[in-house]
PDB file of N, CA and C in Angstrom:
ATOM      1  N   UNK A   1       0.843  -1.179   0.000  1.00  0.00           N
ATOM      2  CA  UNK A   1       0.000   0.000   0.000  1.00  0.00           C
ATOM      3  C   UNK A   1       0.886   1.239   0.000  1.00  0.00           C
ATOM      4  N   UNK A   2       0.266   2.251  -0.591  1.00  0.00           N
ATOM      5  CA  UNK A   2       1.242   3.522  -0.662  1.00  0.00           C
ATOM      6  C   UNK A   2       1.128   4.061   0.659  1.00  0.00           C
ATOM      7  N   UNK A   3       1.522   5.143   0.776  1.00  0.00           N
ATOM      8  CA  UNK A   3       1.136   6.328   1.906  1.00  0.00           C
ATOM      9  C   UNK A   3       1.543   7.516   1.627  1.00  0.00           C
ATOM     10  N   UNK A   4       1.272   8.577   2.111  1.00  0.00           N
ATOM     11  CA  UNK A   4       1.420   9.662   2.086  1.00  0.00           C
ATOM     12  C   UNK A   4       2.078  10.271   3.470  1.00  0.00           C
ATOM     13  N   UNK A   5       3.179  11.278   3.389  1.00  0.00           N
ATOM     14  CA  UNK A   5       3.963  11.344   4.241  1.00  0.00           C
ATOM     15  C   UNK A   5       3.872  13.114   4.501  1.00  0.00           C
ATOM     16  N   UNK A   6       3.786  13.256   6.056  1.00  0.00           N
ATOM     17  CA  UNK A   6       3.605  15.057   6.070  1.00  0.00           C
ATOM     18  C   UNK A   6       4.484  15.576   7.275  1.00  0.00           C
ATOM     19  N   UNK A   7       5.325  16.455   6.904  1.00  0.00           N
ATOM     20  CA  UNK A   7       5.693  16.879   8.835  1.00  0.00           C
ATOM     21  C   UNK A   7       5.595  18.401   8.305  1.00  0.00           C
ATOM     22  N   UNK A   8       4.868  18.646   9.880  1.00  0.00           N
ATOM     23  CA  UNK A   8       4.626  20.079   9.605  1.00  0.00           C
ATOM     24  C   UNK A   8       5.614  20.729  11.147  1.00  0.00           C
ATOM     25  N   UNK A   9       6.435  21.540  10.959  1.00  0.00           N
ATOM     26  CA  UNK A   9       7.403  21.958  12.186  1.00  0.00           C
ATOM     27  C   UNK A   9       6.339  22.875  12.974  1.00  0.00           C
ATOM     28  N   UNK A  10       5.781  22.945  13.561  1.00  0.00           N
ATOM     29  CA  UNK A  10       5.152  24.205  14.052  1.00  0.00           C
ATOM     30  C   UNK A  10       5.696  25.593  14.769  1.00  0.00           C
ATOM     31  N   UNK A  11       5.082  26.555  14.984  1.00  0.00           N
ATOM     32  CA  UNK A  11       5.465  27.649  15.473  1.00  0.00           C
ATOM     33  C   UNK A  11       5.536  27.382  17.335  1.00  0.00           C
ATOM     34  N   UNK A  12       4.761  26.436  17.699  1.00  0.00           N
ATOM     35  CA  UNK A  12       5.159  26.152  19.231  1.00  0.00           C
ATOM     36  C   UNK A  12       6.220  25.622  19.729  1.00  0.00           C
ATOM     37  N   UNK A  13       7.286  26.670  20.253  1.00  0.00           N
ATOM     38  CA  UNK A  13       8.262  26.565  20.685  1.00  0.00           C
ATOM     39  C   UNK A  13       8.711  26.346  22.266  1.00  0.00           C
ATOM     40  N   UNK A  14       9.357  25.721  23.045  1.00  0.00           N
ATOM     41  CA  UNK A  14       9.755  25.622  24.407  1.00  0.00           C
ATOM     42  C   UNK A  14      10.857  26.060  24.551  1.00  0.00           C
ATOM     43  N   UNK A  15      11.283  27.528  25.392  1.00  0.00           N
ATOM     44  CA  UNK A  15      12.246  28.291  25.701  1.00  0.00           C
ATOM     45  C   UNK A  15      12.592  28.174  26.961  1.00  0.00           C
ATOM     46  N   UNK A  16      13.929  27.817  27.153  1.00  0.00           N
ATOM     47  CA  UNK A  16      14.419  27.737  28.651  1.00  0.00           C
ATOM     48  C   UNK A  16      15.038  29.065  29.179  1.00  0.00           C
ATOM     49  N   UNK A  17      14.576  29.502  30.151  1.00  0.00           N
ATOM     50  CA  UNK A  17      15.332  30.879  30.480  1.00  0.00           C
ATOM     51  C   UNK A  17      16.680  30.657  30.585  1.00  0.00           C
ATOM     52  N   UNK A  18      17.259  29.723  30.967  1.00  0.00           N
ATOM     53  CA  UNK A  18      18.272  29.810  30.977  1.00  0.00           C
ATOM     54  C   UNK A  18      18.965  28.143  30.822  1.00  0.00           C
ATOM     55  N   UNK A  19      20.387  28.359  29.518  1.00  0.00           N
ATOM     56  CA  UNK A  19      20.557  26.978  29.446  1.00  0.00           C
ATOM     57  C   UNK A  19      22.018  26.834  29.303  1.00  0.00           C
ATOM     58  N   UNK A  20      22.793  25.544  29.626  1.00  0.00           N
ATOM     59  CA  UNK A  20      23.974  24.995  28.996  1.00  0.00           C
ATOM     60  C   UNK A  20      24.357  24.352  28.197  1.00  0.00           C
ATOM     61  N   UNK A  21      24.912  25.052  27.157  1.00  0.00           N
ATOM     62  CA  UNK A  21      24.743  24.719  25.631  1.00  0.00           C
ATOM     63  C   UNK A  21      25.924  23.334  25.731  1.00  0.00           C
ATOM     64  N   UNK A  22      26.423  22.926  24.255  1.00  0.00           N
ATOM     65  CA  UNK A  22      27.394  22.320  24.267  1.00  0.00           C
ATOM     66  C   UNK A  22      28.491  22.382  24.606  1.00  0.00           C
ATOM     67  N   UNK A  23      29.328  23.297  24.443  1.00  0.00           N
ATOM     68  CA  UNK A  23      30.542  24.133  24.548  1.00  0.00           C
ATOM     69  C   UNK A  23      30.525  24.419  26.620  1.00  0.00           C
ATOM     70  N   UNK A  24      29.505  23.881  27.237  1.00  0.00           N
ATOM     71  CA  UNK A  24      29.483  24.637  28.523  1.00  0.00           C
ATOM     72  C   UNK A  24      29.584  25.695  29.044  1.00  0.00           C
ATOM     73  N   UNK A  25      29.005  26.327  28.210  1.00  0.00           N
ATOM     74  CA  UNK A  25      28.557  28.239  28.048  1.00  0.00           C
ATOM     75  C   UNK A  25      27.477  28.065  28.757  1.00  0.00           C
ATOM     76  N   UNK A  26      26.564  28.918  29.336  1.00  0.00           N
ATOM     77  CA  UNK A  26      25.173  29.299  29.491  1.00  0.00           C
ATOM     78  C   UNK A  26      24.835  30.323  28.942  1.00  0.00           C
ATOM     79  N   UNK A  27      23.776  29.984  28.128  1.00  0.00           N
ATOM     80  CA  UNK A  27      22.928  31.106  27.605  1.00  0.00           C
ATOM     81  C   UNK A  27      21.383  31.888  27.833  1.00  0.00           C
ATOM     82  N   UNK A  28      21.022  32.159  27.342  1.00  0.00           N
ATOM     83  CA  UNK A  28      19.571  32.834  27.883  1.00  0.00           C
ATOM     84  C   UNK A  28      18.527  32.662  26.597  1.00  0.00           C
ATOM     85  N   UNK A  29      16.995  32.077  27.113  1.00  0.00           N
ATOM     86  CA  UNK A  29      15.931  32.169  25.808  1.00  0.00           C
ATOM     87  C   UNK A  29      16.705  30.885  24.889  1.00  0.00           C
ATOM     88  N   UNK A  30      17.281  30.099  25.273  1.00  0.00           N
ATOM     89  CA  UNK A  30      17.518  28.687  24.378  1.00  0.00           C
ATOM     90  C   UNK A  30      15.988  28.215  23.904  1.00  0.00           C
ATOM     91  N   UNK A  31      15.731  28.177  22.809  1.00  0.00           N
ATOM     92  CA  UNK A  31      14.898  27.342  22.255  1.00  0.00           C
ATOM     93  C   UNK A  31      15.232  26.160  21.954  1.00  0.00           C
ATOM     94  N   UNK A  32      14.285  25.242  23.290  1.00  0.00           N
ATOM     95  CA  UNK A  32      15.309  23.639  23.776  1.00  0.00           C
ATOM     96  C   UNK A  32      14.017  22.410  22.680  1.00  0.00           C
ATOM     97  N   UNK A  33      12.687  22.770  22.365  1.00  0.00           N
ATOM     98  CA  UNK A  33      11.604  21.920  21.786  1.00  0.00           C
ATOM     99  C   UNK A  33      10.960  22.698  21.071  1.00  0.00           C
ATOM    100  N   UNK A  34      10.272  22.000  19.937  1.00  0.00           N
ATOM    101  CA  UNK A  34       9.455  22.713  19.470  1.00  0.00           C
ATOM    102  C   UNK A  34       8.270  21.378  19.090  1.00  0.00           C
ATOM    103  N   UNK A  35       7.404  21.543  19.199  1.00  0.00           N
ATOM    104  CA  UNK A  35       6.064  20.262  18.723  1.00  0.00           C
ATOM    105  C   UNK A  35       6.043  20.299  16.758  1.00  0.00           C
ATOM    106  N   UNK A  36       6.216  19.381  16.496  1.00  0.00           N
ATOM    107  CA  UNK A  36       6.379  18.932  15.478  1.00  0.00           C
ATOM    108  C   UNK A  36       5.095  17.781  14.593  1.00  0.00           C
ATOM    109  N   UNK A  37       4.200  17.880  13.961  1.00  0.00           N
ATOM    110  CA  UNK A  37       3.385  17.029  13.963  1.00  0.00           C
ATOM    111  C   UNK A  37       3.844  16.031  12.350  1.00  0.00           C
ATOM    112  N   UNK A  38       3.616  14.822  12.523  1.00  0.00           N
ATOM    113  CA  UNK A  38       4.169  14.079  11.476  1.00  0.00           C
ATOM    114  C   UNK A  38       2.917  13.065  11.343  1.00  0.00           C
ATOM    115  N   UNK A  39       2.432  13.260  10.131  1.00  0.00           N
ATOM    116  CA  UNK A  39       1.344  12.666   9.759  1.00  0.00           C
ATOM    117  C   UNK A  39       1.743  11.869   7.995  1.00  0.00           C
ATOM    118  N   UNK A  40       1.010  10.536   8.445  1.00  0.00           N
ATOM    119  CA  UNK A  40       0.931   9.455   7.315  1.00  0.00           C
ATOM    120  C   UNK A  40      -0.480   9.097   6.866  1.00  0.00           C
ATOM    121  N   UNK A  41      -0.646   9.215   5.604  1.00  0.00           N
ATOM    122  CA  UNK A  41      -2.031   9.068   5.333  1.00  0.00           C
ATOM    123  C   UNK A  41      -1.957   7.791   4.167  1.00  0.00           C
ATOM    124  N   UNK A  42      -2.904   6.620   4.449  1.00  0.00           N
ATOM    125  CA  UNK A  42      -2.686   5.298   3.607  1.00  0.00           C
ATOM    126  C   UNK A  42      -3.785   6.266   2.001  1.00  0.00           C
ATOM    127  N   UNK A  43      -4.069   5.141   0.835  1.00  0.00           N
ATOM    128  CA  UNK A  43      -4.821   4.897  -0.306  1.00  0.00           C
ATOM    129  C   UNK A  43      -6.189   5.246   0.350  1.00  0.00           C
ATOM    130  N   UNK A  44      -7.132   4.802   1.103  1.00  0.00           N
ATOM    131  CA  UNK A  44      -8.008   4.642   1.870  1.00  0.00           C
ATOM    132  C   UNK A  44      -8.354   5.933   2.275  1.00  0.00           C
ATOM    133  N   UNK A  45      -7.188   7.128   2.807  1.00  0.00           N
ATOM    134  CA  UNK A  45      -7.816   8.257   3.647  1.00  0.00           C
ATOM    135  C   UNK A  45      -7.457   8.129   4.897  1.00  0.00           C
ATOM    136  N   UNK A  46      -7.043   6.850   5.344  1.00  0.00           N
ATOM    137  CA  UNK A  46      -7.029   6.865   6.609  1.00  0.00           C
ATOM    138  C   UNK A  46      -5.627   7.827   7.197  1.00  0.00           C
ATOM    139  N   UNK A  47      -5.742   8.153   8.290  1.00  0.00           N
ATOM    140  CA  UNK A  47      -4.586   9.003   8.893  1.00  0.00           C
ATOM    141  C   UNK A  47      -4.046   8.311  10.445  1.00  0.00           C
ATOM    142  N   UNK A  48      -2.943   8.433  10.409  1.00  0.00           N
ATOM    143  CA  UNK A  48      -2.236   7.973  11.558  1.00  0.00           C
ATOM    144  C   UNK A  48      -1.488   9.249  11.585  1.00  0.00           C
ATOM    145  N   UNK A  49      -1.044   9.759  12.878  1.00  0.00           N
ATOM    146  CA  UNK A  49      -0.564  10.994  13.785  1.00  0.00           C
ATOM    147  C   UNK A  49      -0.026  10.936  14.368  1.00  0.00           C
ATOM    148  N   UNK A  50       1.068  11.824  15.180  1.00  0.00           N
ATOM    149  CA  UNK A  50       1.635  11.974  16.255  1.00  0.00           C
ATOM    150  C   UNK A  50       2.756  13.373  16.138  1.00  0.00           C
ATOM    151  N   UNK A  51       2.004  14.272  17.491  1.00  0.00           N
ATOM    152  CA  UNK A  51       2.213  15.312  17.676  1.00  0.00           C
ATOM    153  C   UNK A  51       3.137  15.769  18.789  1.00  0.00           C
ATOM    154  N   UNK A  52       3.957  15.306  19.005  1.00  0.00           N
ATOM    155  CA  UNK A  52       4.919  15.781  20.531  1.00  0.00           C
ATOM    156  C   UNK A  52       5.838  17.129  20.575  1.00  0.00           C
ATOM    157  N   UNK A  53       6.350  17.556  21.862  1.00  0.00           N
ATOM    158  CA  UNK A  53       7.476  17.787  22.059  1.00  0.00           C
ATOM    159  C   UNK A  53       8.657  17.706  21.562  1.00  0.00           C
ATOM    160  N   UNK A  54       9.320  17.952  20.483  1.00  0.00           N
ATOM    161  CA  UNK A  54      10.623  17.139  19.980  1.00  0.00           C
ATOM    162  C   UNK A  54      11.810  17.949  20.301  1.00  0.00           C
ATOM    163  N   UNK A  55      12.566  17.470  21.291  1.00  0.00           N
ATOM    164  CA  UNK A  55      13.193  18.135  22.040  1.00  0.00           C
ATOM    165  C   UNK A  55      15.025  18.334  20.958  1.00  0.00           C
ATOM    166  N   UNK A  56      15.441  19.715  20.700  1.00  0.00           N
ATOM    167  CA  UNK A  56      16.380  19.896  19.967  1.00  0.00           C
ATOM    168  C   UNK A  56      17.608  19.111  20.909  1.00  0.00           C
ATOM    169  N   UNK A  57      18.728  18.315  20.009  1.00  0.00           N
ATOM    170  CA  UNK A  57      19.960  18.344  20.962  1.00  0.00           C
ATOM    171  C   UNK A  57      20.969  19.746  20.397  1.00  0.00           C
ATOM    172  N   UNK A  58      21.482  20.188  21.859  1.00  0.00           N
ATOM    173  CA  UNK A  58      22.182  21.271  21.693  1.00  0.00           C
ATOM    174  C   UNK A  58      23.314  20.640  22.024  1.00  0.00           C
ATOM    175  N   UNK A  59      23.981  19.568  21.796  1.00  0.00           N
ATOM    176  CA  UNK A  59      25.592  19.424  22.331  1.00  0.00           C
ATOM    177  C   UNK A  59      26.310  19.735  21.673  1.00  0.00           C
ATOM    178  N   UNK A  60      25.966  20.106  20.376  1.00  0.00           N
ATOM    179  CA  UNK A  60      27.101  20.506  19.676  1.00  0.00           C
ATOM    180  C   UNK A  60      27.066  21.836  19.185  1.00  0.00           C
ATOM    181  N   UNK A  61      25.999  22.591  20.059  1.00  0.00           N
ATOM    182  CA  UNK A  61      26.008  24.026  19.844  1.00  0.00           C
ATOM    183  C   UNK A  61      27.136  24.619  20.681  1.00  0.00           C
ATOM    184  N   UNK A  62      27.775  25.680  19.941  1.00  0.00           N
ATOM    185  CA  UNK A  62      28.586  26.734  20.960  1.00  0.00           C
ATOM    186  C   UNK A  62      28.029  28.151  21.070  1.00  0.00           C
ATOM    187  N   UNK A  63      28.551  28.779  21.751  1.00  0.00           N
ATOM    188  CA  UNK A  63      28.558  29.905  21.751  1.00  0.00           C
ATOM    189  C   UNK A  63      28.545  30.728  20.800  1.00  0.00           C
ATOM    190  N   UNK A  64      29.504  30.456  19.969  1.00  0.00           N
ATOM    191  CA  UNK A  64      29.537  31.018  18.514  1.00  0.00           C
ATOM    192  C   UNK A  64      28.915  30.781  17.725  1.00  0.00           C
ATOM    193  N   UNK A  65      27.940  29.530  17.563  1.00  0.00           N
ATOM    194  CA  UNK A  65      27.069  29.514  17.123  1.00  0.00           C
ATOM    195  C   UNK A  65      25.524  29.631  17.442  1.00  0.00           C
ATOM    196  N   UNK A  66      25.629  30.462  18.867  1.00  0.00           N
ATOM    197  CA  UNK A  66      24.180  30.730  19.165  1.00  0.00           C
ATOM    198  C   UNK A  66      23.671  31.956  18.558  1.00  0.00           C
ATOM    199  N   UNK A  67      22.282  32.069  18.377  1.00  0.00           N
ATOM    200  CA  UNK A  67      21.773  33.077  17.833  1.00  0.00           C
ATOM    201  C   UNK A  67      20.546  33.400  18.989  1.00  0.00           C
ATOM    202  N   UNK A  68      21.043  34.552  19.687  1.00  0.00           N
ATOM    203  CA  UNK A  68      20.219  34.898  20.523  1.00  0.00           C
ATOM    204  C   UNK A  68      18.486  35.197  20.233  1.00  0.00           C
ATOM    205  N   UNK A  69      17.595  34.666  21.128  1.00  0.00           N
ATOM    206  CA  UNK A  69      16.081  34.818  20.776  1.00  0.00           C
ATOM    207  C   UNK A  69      15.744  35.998  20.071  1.00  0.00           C
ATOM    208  N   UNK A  70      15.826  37.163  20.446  1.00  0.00           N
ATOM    209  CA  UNK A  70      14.920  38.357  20.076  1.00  0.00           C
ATOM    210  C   UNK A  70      15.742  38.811  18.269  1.00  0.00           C
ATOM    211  N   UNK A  71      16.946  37.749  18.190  1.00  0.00           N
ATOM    212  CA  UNK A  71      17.328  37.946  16.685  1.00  0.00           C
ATOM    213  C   UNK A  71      17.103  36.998  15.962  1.00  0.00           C
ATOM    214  N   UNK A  72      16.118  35.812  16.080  1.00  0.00           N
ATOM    215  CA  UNK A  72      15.430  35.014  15.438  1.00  0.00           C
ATOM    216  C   UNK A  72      14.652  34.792  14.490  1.00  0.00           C
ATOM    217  N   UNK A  73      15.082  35.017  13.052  1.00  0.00           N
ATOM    218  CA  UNK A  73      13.668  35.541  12.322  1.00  0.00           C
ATOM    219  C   UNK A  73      13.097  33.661  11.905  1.00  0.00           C
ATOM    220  N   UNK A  74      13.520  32.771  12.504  1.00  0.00           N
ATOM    221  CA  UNK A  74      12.655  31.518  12.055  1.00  0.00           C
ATOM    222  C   UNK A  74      13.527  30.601  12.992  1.00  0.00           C
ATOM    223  N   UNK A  75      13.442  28.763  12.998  1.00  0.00           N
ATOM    224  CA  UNK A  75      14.641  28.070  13.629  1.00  0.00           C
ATOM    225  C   UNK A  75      15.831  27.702  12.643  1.00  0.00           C
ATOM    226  N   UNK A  76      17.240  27.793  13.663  1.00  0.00           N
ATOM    227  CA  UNK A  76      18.050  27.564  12.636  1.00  0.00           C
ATOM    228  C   UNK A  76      18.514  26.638  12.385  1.00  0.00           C
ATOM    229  N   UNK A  77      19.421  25.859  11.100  1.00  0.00           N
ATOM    230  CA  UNK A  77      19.117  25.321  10.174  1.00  0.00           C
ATOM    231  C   UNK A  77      19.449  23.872  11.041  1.00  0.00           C
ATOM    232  N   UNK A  78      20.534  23.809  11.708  1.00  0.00           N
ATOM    233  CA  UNK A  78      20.863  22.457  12.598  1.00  0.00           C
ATOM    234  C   UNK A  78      19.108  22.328  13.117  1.00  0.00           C
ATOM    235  N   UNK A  79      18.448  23.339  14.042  1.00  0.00           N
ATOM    236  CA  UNK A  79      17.333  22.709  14.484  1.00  0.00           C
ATOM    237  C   UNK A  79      16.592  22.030  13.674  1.00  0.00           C
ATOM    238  N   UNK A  80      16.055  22.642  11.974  1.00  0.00           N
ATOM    239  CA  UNK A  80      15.399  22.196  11.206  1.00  0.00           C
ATOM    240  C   UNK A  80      16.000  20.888  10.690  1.00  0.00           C
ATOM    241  N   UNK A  81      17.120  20.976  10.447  1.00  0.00           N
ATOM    242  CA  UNK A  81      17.558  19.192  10.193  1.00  0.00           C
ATOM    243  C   UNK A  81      17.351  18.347  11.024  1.00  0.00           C
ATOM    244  N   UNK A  82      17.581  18.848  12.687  1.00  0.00           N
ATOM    245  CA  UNK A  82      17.343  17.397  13.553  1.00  0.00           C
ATOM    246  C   UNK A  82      15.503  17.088  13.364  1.00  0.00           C
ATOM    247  N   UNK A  83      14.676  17.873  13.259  1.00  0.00           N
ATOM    248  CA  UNK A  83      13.700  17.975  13.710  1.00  0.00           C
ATOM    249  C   UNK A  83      12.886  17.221  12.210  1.00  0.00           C
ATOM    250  N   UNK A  84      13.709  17.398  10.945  1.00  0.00           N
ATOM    251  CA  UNK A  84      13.266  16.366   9.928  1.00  0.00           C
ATOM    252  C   UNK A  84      13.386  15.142  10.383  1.00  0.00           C
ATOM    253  N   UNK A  85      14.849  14.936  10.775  1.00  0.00           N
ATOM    254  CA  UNK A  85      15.641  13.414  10.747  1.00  0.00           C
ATOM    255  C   UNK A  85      14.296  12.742  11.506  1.00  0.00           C
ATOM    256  N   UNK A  86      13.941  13.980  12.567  1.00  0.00           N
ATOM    257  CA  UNK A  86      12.717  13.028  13.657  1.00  0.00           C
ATOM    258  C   UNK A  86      11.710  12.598  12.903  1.00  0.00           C
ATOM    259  N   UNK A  87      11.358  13.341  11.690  1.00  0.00           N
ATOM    260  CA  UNK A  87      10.071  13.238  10.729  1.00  0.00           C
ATOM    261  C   UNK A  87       9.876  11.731  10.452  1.00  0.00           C
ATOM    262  N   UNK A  88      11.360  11.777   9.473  1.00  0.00           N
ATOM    263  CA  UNK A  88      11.578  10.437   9.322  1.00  0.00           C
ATOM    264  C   UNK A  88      11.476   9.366   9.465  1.00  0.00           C
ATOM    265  N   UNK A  89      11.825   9.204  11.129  1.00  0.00           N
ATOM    266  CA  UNK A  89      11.978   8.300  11.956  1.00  0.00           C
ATOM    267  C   UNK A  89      10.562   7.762  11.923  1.00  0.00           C
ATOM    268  N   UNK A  90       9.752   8.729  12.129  1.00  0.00           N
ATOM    269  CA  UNK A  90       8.586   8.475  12.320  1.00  0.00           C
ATOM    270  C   UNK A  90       7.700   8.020  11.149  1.00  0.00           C
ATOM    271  N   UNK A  91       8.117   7.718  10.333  1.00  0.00           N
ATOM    272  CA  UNK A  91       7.348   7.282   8.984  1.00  0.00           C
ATOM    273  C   UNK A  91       6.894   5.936   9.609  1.00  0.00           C
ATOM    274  N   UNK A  92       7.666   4.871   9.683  1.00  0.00           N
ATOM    275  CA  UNK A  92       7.555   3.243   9.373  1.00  0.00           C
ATOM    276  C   UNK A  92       6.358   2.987  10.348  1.00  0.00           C
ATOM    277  N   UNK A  93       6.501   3.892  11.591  1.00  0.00           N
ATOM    278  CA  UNK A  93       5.876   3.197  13.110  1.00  0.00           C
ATOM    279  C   UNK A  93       4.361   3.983  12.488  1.00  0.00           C
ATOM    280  N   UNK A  94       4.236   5.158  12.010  1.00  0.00           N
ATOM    281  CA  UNK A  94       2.825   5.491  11.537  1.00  0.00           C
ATOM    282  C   UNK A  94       2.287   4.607  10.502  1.00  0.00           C
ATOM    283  N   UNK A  95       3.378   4.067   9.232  1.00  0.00           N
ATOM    284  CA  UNK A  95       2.796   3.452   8.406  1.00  0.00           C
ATOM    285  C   UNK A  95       2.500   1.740   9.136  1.00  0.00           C
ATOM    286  N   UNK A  96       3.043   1.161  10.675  1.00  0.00           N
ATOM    287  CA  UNK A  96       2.657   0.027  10.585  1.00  0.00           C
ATOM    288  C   UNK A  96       0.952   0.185  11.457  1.00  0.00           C
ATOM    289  N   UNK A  97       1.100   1.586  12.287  1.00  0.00           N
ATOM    290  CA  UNK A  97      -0.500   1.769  12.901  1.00  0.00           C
ATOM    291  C   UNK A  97      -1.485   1.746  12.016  1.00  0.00           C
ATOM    292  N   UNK A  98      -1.197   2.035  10.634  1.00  0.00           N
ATOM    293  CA  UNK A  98      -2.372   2.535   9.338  1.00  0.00           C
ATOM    294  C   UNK A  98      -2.307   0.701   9.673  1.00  0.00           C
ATOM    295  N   UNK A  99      -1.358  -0.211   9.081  1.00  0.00           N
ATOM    296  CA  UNK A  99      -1.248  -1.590   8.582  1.00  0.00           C
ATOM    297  C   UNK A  99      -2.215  -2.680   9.719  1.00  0.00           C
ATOM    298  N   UNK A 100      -1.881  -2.295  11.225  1.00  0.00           N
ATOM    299  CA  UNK A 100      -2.657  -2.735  11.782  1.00  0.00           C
ATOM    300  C   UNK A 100      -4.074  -2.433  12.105  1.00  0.00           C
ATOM    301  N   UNK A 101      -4.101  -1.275  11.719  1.00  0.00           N
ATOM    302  CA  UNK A 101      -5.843  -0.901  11.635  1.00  0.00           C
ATOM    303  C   UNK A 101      -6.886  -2.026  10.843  1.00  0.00           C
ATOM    304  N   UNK A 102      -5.975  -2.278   9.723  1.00  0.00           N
ATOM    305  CA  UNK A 102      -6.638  -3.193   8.396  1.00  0.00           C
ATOM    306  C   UNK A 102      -7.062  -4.028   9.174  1.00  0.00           C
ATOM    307  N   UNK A 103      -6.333  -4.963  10.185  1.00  0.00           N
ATOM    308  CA  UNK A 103      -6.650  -6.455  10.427  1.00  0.00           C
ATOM    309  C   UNK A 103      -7.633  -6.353  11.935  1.00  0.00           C
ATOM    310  N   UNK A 104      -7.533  -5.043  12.641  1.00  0.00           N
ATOM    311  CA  UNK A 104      -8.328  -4.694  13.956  1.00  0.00           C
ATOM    312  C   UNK A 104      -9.495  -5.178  14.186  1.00  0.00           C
ATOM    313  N   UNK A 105      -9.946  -5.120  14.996  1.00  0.00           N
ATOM    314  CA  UNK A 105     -11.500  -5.527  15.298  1.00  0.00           C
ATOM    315  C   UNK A 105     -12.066  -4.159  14.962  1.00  0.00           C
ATOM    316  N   UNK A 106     -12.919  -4.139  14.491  1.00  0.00           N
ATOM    317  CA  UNK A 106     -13.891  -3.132  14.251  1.00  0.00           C
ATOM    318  C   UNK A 106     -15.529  -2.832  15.309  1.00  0.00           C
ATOM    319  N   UNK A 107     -15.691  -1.904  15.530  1.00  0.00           N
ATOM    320  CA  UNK A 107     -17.137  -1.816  15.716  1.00  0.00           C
ATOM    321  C   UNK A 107     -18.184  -1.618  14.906  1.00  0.00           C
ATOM    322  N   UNK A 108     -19.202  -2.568  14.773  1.00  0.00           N
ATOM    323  CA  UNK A 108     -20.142  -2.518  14.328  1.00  0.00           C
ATOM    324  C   UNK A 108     -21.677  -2.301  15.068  1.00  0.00           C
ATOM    325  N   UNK A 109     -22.748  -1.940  13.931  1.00  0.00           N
ATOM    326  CA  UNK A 109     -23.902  -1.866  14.654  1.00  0.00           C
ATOM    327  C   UNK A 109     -24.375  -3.221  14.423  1.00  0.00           C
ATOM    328  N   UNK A 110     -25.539  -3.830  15.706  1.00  0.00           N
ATOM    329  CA  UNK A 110     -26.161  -5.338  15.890  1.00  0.00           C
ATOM    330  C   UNK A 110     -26.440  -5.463  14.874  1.00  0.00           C
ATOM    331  N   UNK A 111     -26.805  -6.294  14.136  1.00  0.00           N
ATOM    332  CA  UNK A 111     -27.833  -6.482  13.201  1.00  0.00           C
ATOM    333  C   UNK A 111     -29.247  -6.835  13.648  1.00  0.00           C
ATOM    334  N   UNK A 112     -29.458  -6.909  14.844  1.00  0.00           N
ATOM    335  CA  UNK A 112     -30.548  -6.999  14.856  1.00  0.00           C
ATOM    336  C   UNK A 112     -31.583  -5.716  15.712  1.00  0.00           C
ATOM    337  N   UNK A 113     -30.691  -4.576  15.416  1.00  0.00           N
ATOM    338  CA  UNK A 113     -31.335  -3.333  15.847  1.00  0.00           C
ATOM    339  C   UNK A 113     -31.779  -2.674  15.095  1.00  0.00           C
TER     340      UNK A 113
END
């Protein structure tokens, strides 16, 4: 069966007032998560989901490469790559929830109502 594959990064972000980057700097306004929704849709219509927290790793951020909050015009580009790779990840486990839906028990109405 085919599927259809979607990640949408969202604008909801989780900012730590205060954080320790990689380099063992502390910084201020780290944007440490952002919710990420990654959706698979089978032939059928059907949709399988999942919307979390996806928490950025900063270990290999430094100092020199931080870009302080209030000069943020979007996330930068390391965040947007880890936060695909997560997309990714998430393909197979949505496409096997669509796969087990097929064989599920279903609810039906009695037939004799």
């Amino acid at each position: 069966m085919a599927y259809t594959h979607e990640l949408t990064i969202t604008d909801r972000i989780r900012v730590a007032p205060s954080l320790k980057i990689g380099d063992d700097s502390t910084q201020e306004n780290v944007v440490e998560a952002v919710v990420c929704i990654a959706k698979c849709t089978n032939e059928a219509g059907e949709v399988a989901s999942t919307d979390p927290w996806v928490t950025i790793d900063l270990s290999e951020l430094t100092a020199g490469d931080f870009v302080a909050f209030d000069d943020l015009t979007g996330l930068p580009t390391r965040a947007k790559t880890q936060l695909e790779a997560w997309g990714e990840e998430q393909k197979s486990g949505l496409e096997a929830q669509l796969a087990a839906r097929a064989t599920a028990s279903k609810e039906q109405a009695a037939p004799w109502g």
